[in-house]
PDB file of N, CA and C in Angstrom:
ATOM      1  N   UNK A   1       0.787  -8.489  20.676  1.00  0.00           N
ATOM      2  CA  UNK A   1       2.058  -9.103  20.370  1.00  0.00           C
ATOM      3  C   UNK A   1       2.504  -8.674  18.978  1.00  0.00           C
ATOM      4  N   UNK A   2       3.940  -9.008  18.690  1.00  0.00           N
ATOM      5  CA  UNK A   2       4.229  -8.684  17.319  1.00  0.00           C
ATOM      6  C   UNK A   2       4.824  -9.546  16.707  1.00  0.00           C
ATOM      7  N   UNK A   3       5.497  -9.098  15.460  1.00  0.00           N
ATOM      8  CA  UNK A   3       5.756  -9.903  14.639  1.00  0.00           C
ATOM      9  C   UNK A   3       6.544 -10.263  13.515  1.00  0.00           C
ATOM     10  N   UNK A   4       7.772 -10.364  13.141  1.00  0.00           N
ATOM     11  CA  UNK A   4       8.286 -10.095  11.984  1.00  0.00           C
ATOM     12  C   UNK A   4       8.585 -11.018  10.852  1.00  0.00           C
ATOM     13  N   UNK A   5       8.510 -10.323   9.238  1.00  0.00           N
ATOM     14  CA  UNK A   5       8.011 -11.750   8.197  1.00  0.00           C
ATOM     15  C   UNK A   5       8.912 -12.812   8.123  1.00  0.00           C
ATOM     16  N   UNK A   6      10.274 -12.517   8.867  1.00  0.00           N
ATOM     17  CA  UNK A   6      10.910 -13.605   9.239  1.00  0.00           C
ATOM     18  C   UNK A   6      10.630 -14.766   9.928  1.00  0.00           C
ATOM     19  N   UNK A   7      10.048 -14.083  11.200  1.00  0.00           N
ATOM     20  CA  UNK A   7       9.593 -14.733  12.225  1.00  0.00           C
ATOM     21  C   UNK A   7       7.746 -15.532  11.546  1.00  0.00           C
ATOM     22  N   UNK A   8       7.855 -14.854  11.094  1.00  0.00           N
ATOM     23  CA  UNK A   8       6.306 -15.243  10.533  1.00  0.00           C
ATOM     24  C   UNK A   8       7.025 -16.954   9.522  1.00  0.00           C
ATOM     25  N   UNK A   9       7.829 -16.272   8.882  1.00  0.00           N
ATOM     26  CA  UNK A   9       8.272 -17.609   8.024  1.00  0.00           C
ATOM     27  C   UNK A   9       8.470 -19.240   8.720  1.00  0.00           C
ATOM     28  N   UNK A  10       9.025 -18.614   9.947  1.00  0.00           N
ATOM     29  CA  UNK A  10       9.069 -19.931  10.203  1.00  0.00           C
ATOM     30  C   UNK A  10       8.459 -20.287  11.898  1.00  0.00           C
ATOM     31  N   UNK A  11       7.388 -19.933  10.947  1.00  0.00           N
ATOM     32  CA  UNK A  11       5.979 -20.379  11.958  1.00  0.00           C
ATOM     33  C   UNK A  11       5.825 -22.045  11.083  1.00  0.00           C
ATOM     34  N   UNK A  12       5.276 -22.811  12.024  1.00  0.00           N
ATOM     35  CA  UNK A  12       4.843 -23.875  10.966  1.00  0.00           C
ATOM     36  C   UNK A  12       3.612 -23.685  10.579  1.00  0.00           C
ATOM     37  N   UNK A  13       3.687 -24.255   8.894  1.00  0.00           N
ATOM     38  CA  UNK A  13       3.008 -23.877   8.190  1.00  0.00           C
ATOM     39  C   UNK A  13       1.115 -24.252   8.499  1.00  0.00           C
ATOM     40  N   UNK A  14       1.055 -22.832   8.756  1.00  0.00           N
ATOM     41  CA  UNK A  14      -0.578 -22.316   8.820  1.00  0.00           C
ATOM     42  C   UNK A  14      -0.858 -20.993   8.286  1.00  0.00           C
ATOM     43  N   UNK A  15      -1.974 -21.199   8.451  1.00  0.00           N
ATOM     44  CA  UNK A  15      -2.761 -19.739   7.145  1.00  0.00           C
ATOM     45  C   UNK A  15      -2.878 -18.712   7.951  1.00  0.00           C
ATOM     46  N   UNK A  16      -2.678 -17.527   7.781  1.00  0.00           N
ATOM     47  CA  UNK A  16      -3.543 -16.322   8.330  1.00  0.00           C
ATOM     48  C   UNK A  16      -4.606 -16.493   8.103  1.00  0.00           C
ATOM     49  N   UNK A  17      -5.421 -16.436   9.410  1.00  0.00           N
ATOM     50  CA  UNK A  17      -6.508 -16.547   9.373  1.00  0.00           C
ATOM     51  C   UNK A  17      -7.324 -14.978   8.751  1.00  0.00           C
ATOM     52  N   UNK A  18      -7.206 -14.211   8.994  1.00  0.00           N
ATOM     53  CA  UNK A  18      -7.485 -12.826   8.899  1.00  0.00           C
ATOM     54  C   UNK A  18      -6.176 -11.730   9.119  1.00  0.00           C
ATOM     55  N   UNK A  19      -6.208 -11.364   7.714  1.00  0.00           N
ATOM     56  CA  UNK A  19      -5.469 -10.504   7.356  1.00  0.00           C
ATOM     57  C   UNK A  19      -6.290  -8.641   7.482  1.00  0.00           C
ATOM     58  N   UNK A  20      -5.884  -8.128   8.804  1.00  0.00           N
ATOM     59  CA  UNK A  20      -6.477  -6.521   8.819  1.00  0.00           C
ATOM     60  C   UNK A  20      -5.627  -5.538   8.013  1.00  0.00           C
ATOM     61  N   UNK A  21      -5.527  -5.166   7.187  1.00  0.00           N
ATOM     62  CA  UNK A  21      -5.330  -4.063   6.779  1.00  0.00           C
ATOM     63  C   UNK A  21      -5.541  -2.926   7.389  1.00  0.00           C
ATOM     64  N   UNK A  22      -4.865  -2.210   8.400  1.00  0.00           N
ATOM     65  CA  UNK A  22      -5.257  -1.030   9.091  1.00  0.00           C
ATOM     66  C   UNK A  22      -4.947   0.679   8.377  1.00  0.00           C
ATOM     67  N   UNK A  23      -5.756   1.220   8.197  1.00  0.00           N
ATOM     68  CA  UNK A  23      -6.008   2.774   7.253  1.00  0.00           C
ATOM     69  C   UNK A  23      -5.393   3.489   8.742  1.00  0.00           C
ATOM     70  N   UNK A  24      -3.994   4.107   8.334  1.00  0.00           N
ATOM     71  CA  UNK A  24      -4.102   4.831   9.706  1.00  0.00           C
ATOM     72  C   UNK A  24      -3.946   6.955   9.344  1.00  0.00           C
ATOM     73  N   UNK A  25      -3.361   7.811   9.727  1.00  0.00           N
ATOM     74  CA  UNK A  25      -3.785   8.949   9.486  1.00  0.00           C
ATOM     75  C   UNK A  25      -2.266   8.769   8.093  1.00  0.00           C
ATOM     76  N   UNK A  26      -2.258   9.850   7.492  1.00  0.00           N
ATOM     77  CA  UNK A  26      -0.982   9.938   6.186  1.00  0.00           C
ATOM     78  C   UNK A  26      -1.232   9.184   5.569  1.00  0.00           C
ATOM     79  N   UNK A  27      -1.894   8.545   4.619  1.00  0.00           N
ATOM     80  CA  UNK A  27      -1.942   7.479   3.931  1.00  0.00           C
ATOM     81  C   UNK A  27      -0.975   6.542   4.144  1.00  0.00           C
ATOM     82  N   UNK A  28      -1.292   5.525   5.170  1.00  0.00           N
ATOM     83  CA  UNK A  28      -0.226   4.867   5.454  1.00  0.00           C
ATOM     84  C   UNK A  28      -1.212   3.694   5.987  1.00  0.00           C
ATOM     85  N   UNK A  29      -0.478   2.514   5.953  1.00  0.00           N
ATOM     86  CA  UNK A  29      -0.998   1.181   6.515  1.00  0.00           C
ATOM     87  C   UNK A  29      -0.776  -0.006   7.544  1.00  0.00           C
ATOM     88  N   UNK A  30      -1.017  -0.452   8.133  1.00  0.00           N
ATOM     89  CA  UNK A  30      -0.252  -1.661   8.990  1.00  0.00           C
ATOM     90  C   UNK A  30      -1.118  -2.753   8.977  1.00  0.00           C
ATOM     91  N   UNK A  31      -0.389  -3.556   9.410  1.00  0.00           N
ATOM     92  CA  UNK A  31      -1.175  -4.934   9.135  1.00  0.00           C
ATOM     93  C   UNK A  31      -1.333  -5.555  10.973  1.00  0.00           C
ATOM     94  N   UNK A  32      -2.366  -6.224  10.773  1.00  0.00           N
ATOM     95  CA  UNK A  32      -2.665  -6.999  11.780  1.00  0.00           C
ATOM     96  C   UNK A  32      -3.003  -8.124  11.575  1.00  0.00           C
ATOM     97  N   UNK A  33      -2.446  -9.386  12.013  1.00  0.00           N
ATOM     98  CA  UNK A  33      -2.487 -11.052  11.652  1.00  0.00           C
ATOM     99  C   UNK A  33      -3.377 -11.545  12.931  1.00  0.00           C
ATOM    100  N   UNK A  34      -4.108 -12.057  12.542  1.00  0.00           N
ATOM    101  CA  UNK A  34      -4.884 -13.100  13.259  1.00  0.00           C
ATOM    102  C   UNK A  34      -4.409 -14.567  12.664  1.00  0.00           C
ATOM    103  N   UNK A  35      -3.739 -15.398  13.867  1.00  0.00           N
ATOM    104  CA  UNK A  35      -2.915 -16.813  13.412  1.00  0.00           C
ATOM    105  C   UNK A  35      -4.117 -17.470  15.023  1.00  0.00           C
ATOM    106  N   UNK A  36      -5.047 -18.186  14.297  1.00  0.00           N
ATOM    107  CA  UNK A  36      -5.411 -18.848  15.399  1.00  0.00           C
ATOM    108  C   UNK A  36      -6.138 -17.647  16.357  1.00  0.00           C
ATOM    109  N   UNK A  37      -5.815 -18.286  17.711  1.00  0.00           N
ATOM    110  CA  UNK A  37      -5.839 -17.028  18.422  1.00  0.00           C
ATOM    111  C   UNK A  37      -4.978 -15.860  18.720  1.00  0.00           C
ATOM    112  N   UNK A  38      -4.722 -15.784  18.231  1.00  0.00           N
ATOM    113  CA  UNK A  38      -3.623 -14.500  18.295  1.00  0.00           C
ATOM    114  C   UNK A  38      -3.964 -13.505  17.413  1.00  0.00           C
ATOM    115  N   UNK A  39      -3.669 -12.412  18.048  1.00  0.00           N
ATOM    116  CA  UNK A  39      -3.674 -11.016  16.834  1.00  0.00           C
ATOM    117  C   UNK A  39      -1.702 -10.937  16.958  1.00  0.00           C
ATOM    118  N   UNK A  40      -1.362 -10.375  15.855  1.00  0.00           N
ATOM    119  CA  UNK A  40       0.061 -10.188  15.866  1.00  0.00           C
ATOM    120  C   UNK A  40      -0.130  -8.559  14.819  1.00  0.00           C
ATOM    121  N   UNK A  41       0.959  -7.863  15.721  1.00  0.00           N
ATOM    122  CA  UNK A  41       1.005  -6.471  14.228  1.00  0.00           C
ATOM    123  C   UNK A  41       2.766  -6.861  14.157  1.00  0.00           C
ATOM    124  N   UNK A  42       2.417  -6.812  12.519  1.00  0.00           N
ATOM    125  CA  UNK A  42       4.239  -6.930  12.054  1.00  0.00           C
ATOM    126  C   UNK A  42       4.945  -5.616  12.001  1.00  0.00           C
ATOM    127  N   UNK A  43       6.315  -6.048  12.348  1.00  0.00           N
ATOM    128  CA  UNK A  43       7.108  -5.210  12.949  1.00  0.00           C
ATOM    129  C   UNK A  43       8.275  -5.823  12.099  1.00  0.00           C
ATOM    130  N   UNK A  44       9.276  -4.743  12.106  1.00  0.00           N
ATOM    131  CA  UNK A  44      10.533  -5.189  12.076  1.00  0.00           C
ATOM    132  C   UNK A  44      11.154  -5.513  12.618  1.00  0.00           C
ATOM    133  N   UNK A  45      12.455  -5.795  12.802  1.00  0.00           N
ATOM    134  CA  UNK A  45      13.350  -6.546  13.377  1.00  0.00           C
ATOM    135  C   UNK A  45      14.183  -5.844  14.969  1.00  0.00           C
ATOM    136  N   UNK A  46      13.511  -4.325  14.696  1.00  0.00           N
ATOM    137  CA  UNK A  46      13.803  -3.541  15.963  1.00  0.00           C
ATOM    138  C   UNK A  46      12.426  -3.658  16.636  1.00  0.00           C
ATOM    139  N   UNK A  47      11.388  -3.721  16.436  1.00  0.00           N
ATOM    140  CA  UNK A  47       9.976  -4.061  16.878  1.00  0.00           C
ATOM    141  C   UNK A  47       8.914  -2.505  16.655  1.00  0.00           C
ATOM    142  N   UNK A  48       9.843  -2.004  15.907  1.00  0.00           N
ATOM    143  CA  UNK A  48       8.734  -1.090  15.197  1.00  0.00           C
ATOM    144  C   UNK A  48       7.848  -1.225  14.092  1.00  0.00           C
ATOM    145  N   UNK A  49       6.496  -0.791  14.190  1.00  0.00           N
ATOM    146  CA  UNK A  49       5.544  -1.254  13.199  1.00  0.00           C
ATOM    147  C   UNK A  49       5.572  -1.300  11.958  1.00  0.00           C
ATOM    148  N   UNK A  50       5.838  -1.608  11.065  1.00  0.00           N
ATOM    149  CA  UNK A  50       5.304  -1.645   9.558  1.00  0.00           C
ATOM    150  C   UNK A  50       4.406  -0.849   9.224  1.00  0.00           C
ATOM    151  N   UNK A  51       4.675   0.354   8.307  1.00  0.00           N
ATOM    152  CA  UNK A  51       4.311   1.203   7.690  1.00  0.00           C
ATOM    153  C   UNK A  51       4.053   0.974   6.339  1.00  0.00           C
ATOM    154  N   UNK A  52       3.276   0.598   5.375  1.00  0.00           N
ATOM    155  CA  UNK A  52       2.997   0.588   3.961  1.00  0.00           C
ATOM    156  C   UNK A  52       1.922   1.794   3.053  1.00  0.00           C
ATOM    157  N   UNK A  53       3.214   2.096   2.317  1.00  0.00           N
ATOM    158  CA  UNK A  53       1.884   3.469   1.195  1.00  0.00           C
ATOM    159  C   UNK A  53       0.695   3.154   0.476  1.00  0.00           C
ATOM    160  N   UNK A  54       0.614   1.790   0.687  1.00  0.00           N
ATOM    161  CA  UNK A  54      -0.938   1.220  -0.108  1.00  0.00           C
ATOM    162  C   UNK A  54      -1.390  -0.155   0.596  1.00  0.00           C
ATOM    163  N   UNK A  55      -2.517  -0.559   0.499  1.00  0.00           N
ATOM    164  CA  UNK A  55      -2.926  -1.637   0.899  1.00  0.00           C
ATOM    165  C   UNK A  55      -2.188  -3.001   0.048  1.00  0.00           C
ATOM    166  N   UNK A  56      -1.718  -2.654  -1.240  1.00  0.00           N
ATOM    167  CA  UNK A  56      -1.320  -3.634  -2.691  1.00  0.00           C
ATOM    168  C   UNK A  56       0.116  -3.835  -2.032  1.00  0.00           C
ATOM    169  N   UNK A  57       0.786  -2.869  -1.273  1.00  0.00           N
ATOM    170  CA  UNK A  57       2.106  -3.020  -0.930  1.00  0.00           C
ATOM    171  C   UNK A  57       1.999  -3.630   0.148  1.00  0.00           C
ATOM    172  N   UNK A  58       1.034  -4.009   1.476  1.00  0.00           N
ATOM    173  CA  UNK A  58       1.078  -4.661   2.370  1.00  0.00           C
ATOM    174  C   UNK A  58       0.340  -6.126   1.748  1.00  0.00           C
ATOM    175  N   UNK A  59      -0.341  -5.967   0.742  1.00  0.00           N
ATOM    176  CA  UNK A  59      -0.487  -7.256   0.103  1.00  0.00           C
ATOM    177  C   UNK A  59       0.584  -7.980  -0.268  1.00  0.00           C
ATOM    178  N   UNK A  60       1.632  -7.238  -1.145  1.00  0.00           N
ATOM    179  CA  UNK A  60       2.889  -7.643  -1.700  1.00  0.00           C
ATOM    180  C   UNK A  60       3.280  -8.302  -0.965  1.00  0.00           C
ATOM    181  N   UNK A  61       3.890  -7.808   0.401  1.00  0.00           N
ATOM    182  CA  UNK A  61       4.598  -7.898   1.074  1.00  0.00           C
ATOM    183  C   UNK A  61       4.514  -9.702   1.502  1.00  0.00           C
ATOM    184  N   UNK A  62       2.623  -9.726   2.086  1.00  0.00           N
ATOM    185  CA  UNK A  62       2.443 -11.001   2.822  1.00  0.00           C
ATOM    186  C   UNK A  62       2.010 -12.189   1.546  1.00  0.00           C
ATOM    187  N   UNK A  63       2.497 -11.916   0.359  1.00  0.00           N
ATOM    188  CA  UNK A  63       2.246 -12.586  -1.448  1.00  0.00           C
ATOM    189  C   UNK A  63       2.687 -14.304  -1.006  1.00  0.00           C
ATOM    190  N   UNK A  64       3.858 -14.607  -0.208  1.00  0.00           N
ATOM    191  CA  UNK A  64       4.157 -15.438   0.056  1.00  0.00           C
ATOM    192  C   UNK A  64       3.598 -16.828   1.074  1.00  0.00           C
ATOM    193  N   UNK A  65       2.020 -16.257   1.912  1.00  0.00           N
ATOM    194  CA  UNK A  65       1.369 -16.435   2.872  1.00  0.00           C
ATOM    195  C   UNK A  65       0.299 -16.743   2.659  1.00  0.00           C
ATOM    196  N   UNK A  66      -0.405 -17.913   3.323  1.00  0.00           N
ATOM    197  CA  UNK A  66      -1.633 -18.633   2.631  1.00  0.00           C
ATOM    198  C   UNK A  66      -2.761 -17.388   3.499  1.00  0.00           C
ATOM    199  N   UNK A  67      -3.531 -16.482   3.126  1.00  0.00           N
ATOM    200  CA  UNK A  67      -4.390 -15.461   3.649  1.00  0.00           C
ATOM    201  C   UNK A  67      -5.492 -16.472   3.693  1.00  0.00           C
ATOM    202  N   UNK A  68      -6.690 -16.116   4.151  1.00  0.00           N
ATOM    203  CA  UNK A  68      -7.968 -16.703   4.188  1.00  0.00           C
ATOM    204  C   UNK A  68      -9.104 -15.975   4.227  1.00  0.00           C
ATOM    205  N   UNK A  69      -8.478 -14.848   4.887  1.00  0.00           N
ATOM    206  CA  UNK A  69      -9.288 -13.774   4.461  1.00  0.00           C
ATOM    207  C   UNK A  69      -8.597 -12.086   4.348  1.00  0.00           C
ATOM    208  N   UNK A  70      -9.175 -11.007   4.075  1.00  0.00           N
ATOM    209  CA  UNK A  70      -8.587  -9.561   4.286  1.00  0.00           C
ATOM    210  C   UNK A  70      -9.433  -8.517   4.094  1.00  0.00           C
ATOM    211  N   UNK A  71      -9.348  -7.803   5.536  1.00  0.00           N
ATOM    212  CA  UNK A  71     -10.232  -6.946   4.857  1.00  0.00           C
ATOM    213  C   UNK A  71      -9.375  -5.406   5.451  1.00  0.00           C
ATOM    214  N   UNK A  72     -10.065  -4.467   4.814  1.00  0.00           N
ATOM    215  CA  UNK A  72      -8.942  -3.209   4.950  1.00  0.00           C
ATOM    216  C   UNK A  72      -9.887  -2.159   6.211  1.00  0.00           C
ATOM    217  N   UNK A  73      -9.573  -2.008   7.086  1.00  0.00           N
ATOM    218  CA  UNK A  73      -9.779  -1.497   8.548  1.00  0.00           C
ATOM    219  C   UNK A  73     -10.073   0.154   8.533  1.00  0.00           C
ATOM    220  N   UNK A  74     -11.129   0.842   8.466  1.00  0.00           N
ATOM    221  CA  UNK A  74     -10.712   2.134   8.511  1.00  0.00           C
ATOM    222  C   UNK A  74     -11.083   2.852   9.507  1.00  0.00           C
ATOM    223  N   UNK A  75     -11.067   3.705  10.590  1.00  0.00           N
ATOM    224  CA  UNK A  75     -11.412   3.787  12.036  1.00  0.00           C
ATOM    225  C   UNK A  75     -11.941   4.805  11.614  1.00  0.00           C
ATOM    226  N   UNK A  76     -13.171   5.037  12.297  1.00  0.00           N
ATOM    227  CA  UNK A  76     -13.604   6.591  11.707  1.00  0.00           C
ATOM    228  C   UNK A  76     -13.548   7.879  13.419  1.00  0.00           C
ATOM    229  N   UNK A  77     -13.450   8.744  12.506  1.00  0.00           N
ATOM    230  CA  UNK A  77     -13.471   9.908  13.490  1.00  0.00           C
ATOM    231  C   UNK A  77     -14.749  11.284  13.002  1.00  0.00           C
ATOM    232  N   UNK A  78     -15.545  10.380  12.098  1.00  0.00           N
ATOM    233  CA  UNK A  78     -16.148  11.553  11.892  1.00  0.00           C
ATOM    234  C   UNK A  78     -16.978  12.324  13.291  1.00  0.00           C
ATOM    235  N   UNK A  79     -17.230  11.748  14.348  1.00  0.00           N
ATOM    236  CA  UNK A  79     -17.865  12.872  15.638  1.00  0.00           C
ATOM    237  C   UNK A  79     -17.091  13.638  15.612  1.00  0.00           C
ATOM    238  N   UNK A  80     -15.892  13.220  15.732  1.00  0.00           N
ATOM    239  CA  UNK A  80     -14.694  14.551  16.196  1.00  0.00           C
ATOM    240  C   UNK A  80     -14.565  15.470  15.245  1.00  0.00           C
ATOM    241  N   UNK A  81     -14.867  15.310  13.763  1.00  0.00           N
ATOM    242  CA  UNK A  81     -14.716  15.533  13.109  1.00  0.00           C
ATOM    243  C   UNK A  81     -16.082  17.005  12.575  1.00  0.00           C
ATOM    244  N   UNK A  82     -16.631  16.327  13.028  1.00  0.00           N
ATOM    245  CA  UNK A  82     -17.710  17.666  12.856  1.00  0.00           C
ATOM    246  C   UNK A  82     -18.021  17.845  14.578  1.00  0.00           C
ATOM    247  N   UNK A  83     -17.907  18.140  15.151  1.00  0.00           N
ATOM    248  CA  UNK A  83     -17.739  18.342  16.380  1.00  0.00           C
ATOM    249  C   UNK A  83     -18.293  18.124  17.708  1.00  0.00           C
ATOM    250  N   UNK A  84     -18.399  17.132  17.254  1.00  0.00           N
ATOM    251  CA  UNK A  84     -19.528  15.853  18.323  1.00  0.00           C
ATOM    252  C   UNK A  84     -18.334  15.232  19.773  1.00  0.00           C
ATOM    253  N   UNK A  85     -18.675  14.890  20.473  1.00  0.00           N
ATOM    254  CA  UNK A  85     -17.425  14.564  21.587  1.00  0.00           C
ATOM    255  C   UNK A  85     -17.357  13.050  20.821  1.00  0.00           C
ATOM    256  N   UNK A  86     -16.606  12.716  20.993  1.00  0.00           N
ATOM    257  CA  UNK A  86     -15.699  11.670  20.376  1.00  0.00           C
ATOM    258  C   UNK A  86     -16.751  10.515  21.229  1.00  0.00           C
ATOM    259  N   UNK A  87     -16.821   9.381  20.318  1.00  0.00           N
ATOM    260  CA  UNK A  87     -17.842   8.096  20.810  1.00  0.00           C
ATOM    261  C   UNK A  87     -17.050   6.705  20.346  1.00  0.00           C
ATOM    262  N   UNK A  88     -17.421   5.645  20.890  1.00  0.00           N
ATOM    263  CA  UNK A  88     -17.128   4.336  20.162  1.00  0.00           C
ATOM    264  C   UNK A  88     -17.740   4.198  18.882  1.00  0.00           C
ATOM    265  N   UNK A  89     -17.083   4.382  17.621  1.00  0.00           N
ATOM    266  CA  UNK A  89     -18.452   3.974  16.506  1.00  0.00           C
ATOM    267  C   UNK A  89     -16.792   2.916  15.833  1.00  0.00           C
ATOM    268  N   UNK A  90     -17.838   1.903  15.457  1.00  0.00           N
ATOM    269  CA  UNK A  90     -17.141   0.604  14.872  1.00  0.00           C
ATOM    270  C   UNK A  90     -16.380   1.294  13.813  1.00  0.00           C
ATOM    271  N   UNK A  91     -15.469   0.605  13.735  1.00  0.00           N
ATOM    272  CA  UNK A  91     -14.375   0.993  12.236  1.00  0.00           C
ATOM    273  C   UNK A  91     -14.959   0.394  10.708  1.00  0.00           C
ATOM    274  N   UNK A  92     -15.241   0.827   9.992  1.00  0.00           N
ATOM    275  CA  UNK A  92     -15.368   0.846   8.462  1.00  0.00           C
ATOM    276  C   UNK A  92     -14.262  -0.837   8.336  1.00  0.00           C
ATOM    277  N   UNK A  93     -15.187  -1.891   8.081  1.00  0.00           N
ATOM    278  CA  UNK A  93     -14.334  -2.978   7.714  1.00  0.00           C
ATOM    279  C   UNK A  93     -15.058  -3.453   6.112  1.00  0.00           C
ATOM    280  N   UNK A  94     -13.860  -3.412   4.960  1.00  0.00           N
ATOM    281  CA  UNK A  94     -14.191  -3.757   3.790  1.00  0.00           C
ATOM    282  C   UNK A  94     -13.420  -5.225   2.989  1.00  0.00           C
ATOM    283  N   UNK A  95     -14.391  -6.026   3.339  1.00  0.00           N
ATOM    284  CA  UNK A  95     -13.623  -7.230   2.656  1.00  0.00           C
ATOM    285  C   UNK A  95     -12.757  -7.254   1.143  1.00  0.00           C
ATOM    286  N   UNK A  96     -11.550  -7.627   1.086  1.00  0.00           N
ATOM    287  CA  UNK A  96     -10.417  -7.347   0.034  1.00  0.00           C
ATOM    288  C   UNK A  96     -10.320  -8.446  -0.654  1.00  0.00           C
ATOM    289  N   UNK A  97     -10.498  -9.740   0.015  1.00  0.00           N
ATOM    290  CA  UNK A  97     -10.147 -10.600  -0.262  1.00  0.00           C
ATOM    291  C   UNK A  97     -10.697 -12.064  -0.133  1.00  0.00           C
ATOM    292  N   UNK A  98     -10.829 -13.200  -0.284  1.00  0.00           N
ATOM    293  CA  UNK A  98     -11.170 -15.132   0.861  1.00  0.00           C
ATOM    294  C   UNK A  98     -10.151 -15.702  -0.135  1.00  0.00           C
ATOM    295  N   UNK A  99      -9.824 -16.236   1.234  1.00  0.00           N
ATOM    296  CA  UNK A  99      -8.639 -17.418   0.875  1.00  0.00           C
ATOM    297  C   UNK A  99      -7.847 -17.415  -0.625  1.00  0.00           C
ATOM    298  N   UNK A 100      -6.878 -16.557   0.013  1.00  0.00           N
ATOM    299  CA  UNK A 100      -5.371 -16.798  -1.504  1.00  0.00           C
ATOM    300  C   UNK A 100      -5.150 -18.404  -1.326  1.00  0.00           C
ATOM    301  N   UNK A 101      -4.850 -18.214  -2.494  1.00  0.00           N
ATOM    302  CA  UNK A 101      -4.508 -20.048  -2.577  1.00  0.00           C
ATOM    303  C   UNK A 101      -3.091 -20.102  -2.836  1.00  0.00           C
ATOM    304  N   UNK A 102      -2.074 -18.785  -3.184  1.00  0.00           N
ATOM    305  CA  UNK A 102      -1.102 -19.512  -3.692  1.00  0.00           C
ATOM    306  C   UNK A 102       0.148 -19.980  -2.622  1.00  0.00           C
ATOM    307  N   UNK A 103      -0.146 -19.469  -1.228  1.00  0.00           N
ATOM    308  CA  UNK A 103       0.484 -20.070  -0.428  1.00  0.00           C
ATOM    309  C   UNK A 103       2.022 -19.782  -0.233  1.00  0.00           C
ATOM    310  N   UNK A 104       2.724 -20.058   0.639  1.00  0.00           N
ATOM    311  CA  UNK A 104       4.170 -19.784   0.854  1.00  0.00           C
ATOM    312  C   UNK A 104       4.793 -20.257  -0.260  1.00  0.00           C
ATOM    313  N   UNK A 105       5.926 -19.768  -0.674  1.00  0.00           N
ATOM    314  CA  UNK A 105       7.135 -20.528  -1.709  1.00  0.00           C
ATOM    315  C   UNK A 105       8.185 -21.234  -1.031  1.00  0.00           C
ATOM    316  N   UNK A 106       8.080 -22.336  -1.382  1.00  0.00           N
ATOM    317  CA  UNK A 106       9.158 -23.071  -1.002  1.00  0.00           C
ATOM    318  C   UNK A 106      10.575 -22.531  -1.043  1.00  0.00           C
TER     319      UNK A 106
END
């Protein structure tokens, strides 16, 4: 499902539970919200994904949002990469963050 920080705003007020930071190819980023049960990736207002040039700028972005946790997602490809047939190997997850406290602005 997706998501936009509009739409996020007026969620009633609850925390992201887990904030993903996703590393994708170009130095580029997206976010993935875990609210409860839900995963949500934010999107804009046409429902295309959110693109950010740093992890600090997808931080920026969600500054207004009680986080609880974050960690930054990096998928690896090294089989393919040295030339192994491509396998399931878990993604590189690096904790960023526990619980921002400063919460939405009124």
């Amino acid at each position: 499902m997706r998501i936009t920080l509009e739409q996020l705003a007026t969620q009633p007020m609850q925390a992201i539970d887990l904030l993903e930071i996703i590393s994708i190819e170009g130095q580029q980023y997206m976010a993935r919200l875990s609210l409860g049960h839900k995963q949500l990736l934010l999107t804009d207002k046409n429902g295309v994904t959110c693109l950010f040039r740093s992890a600090r700028q997808l931080q920026e972005a969600l500054a207004n949002f009680t986080i609880k946790e974050s960690q930054v997602v990096h998928p690896s490809t090294y089989n393919e990469m040295i030339g192994m047939e491509p396998s399931a190997v878990e993604p590189l997850r690096i904790r960023v963050q526990t619980q921002q406290t400063a919460g939405r602005k009124a």
